[in-house]
Structures are given as C-alpha cells and as structure tokens.
N, C-alpha and C. Protein backbone atom coordinates (compact mmCIF):
# COMPACT_ATOMS: atom_id res chain seq x y z
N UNK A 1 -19.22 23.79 13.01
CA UNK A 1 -18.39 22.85 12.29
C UNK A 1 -18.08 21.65 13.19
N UNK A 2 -18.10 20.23 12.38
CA UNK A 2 -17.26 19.39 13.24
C UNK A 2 -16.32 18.97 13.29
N UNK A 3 -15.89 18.79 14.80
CA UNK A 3 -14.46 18.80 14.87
C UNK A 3 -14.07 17.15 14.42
N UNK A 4 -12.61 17.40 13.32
CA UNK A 4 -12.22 16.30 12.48
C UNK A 4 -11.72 14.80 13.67
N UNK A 5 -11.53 14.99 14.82
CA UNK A 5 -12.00 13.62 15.84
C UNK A 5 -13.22 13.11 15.86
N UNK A 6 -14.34 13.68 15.70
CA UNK A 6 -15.46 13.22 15.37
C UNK A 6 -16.20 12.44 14.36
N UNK A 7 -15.09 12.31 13.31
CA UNK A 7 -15.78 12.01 11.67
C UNK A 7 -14.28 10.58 11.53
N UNK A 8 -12.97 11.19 11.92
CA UNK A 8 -12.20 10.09 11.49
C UNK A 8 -11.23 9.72 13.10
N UNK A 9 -10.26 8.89 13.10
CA UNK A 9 -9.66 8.55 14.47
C UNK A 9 -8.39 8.97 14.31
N UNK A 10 -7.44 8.88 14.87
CA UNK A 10 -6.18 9.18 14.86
C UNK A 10 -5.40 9.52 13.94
N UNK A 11 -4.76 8.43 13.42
CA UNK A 11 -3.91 8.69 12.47
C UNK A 11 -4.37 9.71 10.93
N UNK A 12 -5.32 8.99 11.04
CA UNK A 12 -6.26 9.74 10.14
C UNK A 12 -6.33 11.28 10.26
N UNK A 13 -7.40 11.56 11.45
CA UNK A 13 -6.87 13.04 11.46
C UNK A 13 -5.58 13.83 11.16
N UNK A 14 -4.56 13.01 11.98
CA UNK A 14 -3.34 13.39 11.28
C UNK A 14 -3.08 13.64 10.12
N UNK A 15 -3.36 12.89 9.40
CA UNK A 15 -3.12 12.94 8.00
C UNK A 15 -3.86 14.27 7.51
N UNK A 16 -5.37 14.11 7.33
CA UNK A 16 -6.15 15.64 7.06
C UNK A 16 -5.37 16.83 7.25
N UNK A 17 -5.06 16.79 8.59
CA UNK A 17 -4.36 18.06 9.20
C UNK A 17 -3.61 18.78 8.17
N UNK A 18 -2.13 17.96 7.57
CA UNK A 18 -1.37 17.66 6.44
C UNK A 18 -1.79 18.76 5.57
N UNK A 19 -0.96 19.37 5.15
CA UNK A 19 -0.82 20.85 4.03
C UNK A 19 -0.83 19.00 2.99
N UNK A 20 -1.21 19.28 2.02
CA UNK A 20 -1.36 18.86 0.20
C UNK A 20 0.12 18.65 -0.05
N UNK A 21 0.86 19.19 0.07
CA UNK A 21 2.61 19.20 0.28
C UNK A 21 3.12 18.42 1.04
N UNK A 22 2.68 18.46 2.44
CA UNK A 22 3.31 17.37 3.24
C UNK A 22 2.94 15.72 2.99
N UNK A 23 1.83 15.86 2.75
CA UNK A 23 0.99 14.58 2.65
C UNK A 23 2.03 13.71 1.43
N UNK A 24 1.52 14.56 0.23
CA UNK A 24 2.35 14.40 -0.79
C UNK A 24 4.33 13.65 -0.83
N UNK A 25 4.81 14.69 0.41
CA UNK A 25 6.23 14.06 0.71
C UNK A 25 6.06 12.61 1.55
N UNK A 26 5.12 12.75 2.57
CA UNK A 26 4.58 11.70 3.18
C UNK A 26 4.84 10.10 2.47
N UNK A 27 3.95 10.62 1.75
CA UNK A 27 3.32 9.45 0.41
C UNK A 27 4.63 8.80 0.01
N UNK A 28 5.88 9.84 -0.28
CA UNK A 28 6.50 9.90 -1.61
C UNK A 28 7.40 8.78 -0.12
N UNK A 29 7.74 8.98 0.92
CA UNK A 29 8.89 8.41 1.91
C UNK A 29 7.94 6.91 2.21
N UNK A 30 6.52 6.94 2.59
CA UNK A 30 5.71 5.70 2.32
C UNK A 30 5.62 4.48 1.30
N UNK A 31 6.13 4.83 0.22
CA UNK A 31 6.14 3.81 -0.90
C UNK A 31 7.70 3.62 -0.75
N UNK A 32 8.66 4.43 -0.45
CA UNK A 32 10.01 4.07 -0.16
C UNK A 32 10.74 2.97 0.79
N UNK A 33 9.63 3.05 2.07
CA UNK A 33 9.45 2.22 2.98
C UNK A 33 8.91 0.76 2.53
N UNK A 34 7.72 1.04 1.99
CA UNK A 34 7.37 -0.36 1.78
C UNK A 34 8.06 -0.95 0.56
N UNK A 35 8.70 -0.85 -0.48
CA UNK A 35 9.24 -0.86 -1.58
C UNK A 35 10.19 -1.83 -0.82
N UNK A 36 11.07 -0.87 0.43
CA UNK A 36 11.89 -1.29 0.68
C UNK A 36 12.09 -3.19 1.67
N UNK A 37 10.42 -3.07 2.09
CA UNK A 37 10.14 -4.32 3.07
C UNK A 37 9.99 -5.64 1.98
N UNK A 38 10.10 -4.95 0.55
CA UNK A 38 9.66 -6.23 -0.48
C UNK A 38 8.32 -6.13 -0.71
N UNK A 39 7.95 -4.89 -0.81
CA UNK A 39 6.32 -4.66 -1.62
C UNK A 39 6.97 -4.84 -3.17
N UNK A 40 5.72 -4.92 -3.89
CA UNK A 40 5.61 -5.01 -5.55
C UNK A 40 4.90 -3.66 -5.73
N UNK A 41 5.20 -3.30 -6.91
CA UNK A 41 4.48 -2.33 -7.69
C UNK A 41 3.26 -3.55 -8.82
N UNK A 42 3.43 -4.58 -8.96
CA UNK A 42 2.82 -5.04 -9.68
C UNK A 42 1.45 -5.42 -9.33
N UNK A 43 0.43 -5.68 -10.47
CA UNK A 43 -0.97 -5.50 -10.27
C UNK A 43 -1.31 -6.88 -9.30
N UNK A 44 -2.15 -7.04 -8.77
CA UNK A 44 -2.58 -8.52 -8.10
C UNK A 44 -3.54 -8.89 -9.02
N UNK A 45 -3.07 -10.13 -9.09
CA UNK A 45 -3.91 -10.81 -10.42
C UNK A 45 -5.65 -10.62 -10.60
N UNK A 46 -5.95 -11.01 -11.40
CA UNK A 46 -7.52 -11.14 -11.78
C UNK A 46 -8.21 -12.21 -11.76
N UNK A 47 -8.55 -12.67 -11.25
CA UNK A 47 -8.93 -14.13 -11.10
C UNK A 47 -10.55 -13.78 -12.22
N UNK A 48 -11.27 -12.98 -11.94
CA UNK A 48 -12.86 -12.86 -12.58
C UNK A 48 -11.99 -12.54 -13.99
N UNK A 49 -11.06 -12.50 -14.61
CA UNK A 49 -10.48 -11.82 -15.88
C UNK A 49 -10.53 -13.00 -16.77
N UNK A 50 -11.18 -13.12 -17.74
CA UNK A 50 -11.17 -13.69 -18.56
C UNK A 50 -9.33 -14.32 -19.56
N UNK A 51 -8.95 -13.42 -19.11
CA UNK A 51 -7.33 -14.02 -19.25
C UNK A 51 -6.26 -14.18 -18.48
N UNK A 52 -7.22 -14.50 -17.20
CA UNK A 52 -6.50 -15.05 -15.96
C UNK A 52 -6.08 -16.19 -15.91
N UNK A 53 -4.78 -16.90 -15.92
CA UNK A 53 -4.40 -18.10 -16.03
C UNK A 53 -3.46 -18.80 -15.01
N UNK A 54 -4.40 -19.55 -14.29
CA UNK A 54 -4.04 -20.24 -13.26
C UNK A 54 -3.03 -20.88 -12.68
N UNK A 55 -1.90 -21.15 -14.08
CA UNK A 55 -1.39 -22.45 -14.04
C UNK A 55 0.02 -21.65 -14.99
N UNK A 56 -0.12 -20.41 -14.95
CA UNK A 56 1.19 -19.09 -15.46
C UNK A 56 1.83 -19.10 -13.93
N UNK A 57 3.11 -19.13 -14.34
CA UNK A 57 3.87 -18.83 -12.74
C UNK A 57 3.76 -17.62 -12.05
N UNK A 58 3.91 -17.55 -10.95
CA UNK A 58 3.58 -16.65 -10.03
C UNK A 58 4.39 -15.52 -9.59
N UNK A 59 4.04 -14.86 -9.12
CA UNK A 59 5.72 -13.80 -8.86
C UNK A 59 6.73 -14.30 -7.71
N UNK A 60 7.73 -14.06 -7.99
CA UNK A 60 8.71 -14.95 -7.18
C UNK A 60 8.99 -14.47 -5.70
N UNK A 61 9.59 -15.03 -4.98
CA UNK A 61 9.41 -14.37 -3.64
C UNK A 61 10.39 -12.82 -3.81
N UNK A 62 10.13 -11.96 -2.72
CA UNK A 62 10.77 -10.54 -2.33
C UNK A 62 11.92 -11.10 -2.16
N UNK A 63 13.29 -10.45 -2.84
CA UNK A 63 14.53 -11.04 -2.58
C UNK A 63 14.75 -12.42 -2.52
N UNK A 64 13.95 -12.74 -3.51
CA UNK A 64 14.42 -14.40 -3.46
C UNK A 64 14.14 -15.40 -2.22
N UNK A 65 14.04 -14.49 -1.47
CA UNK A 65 14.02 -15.27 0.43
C UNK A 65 12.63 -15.71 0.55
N UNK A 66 11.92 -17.04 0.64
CA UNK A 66 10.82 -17.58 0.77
C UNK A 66 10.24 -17.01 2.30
N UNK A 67 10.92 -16.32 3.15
CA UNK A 67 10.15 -16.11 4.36
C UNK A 67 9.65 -14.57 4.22
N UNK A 68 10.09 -14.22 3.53
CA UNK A 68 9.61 -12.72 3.19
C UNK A 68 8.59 -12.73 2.61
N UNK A 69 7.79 -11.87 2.65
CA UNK A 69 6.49 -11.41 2.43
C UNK A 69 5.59 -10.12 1.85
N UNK A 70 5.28 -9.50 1.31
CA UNK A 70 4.60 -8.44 0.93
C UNK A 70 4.06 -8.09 2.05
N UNK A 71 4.44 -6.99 2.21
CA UNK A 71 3.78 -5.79 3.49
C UNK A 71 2.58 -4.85 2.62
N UNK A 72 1.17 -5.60 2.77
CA UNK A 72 -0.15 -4.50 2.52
C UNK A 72 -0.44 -3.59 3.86
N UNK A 73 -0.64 -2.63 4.09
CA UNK A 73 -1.30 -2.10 4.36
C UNK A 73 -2.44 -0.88 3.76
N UNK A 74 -3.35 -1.15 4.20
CA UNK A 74 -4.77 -0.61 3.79
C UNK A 74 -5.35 0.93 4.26
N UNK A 75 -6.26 1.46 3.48
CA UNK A 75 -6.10 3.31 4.11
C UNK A 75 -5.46 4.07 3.35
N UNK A 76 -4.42 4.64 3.89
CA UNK A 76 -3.72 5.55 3.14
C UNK A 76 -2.94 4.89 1.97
C-alpha cells in the first residue's frame, strides 16, 4: 500500500486521516469561519450565461465596509 504522504501533502493528509464525522464537524466550524470573515453563500456570476447582465448591480460590499473582502479559499 501507499503511504497517504506520497499521493497528497500535509494538510491534506490530515484531512483523509479524518473519521467521515470529524471531517464533517470540520466542514460545519469552516463555513462558520469564513461566513464570519464576510464570505457569501451566493453563486458567482455567469458571465458565458446567456442571462448574464453586465450592467445589474453587483453585490454590495461584506458589512458594508469597502475594505473588506471575500475570503476564497480553494481545496477543501
């Protein structure tokens, strides 16, 4: 068998490691976090969408505060 350092890197493995349960609570305290930095639940637009409209207003800043920003992170 190979060992799971071999196929993914750090954090990652970590994660694998993770009982289906933990991961799961993981997840559930992860979207709490970013929710909380001024992430959206909302879709990112469609630009190739045929009822994508350019010139519809935009979503307004996180808390109103123009220096704030949406926190993506990618992966998990």
């Amino acid at each position: 068998m190979v060992p799971l350092e071999q196929v993914v890197e750090g954090e990652w493995a970590e994660w694998y490691r993770m009982t289906p349960a933990a991961r799961w609570a993981e997840s559930q305290r992860l979207w709490a976090d970013y929710l909380a930095l001024g992430g959206s639940l909302d879709p990112e637009p469609d630009t190739q969408s045929p009822f994508y409209d350019a010139s519809a207003p935009g979503p307004l800043p996180a808390h109103g505060r123009p220096g704030v920003r949406v926190v993506r992170r990618g992966g998990v």
